[in-house]
Protein backbone atom coordinates (compact mmCIF):
# COMPACT_ATOMS: atom_id res chain seq x y z
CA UNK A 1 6.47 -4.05 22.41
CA UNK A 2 5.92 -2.61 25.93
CA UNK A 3 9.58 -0.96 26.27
CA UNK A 4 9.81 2.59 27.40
CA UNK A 5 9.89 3.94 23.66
CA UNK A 6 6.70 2.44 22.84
CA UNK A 7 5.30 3.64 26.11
CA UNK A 8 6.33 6.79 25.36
CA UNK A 9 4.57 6.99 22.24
CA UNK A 10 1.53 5.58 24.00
CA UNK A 11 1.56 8.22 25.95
CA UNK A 12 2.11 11.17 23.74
CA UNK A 13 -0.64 9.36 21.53
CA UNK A 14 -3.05 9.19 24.10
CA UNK A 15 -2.10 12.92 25.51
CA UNK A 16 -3.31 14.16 22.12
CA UNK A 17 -6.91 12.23 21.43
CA UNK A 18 -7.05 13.56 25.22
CA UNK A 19 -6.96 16.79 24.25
CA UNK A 20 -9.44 16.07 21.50
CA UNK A 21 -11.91 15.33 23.70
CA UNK A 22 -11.75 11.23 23.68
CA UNK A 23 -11.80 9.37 27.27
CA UNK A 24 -13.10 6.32 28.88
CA UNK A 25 -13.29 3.04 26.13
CA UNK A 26 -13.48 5.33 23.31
CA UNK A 27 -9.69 6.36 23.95
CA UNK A 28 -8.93 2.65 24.47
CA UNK A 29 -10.43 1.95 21.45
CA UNK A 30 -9.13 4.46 19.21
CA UNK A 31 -5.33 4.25 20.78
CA UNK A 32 -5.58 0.49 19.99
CA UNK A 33 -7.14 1.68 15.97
CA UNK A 34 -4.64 4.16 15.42
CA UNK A 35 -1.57 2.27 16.94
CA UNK A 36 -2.61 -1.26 14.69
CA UNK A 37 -3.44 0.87 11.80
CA UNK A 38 0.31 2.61 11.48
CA UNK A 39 1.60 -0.27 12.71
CA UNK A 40 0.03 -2.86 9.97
CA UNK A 41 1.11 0.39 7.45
CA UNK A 42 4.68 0.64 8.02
CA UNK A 43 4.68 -3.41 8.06
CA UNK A 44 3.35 -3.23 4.59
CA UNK A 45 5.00 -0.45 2.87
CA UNK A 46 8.89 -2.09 4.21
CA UNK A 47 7.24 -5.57 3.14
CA UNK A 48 6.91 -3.94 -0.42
CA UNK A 49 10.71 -2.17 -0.18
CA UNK A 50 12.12 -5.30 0.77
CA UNK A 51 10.90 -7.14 -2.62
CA UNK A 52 12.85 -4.34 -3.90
CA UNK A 53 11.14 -5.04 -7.78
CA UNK A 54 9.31 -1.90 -8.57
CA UNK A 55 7.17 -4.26 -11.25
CA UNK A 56 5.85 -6.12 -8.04
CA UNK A 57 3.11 -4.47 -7.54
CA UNK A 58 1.99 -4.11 -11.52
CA UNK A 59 2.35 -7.56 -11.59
CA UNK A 60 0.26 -8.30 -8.72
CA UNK A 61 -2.36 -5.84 -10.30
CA UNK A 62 -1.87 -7.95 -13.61
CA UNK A 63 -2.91 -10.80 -11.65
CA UNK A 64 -6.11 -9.30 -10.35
CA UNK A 65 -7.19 -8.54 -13.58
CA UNK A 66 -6.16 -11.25 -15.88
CA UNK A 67 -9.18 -13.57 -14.50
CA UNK A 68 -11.76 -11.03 -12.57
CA UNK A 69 -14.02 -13.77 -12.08
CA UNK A 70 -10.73 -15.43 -9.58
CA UNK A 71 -11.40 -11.97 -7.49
CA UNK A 72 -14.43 -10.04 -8.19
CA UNK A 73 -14.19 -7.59 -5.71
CA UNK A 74 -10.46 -7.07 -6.20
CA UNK A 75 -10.57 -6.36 -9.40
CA UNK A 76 -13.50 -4.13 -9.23
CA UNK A 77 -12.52 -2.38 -6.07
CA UNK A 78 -9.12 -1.16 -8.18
CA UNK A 79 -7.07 -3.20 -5.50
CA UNK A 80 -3.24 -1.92 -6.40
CA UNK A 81 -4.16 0.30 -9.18
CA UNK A 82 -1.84 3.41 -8.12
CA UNK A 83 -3.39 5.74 -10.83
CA UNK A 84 -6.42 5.49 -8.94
CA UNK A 85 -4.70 6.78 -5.56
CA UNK A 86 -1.65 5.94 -3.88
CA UNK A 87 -0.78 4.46 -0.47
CA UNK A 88 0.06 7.48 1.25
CA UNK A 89 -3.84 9.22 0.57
CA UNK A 90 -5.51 5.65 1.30
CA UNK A 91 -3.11 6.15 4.64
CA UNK A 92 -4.29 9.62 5.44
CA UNK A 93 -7.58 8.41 4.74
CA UNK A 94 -7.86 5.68 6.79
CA UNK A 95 -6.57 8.07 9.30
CA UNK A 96 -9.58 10.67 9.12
CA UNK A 97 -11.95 7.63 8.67
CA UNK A 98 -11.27 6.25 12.36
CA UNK A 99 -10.78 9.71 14.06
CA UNK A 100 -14.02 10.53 12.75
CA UNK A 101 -16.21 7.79 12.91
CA UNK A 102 -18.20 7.63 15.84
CA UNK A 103 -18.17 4.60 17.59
CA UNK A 104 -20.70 2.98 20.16
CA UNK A 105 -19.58 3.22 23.71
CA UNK A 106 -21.35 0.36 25.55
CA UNK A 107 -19.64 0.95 28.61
């Protein structure tokens, strides 16, 4: 996790929220975000490839809704339901929410 490829995308990571203006803990903070968040991403969507059962997913929605007392808040929330939106905007999404959130530096 700390070989010279990862290092290097440290770096070019951190070169760019540079650039935009980030320093100190808040470029910590959001190189930390941003790497966990892709990372955590790309774990999921090859998690869901390697099932390899594209009713996997409509399943696990079925699930969710078949008792919505079980989980409230998944079922409400839309949890899995693609024709709401799709990975890949709740991805980008995610993205814009922690590049644009402001954060408290209490250093």
């Amino acid at each position: 996790m700390l070989g010279p490829n990862v290092l290097s995308c440290t770096e070019f990571l951190q070169s760019t929220l540079v650039r935009g203006g980030l320093t100190g803990v808040r470029l910590a903070v959001v190189t930390q975000l941003l790497a966990n968040f892709v990372i955590g991403a790309a774990l999921t969507d090859a998690t869901w490839r390697q099932i390899d059962d594209p009713g996997a997913r409509a399943g696990a929605r079925r699930h969710i809704t078949s008792n919505p007392a079980r989980d409230p808040t998944l079922a409400a929330s839309g949890h899995l339901d693609e024709s709401q939106w799709v990975d890949e905007d709740l991805f980008v999404r995610g993205i814009d929410v922690i590049l644009t959130t402001p954060a408290n530096d209490r250093t």
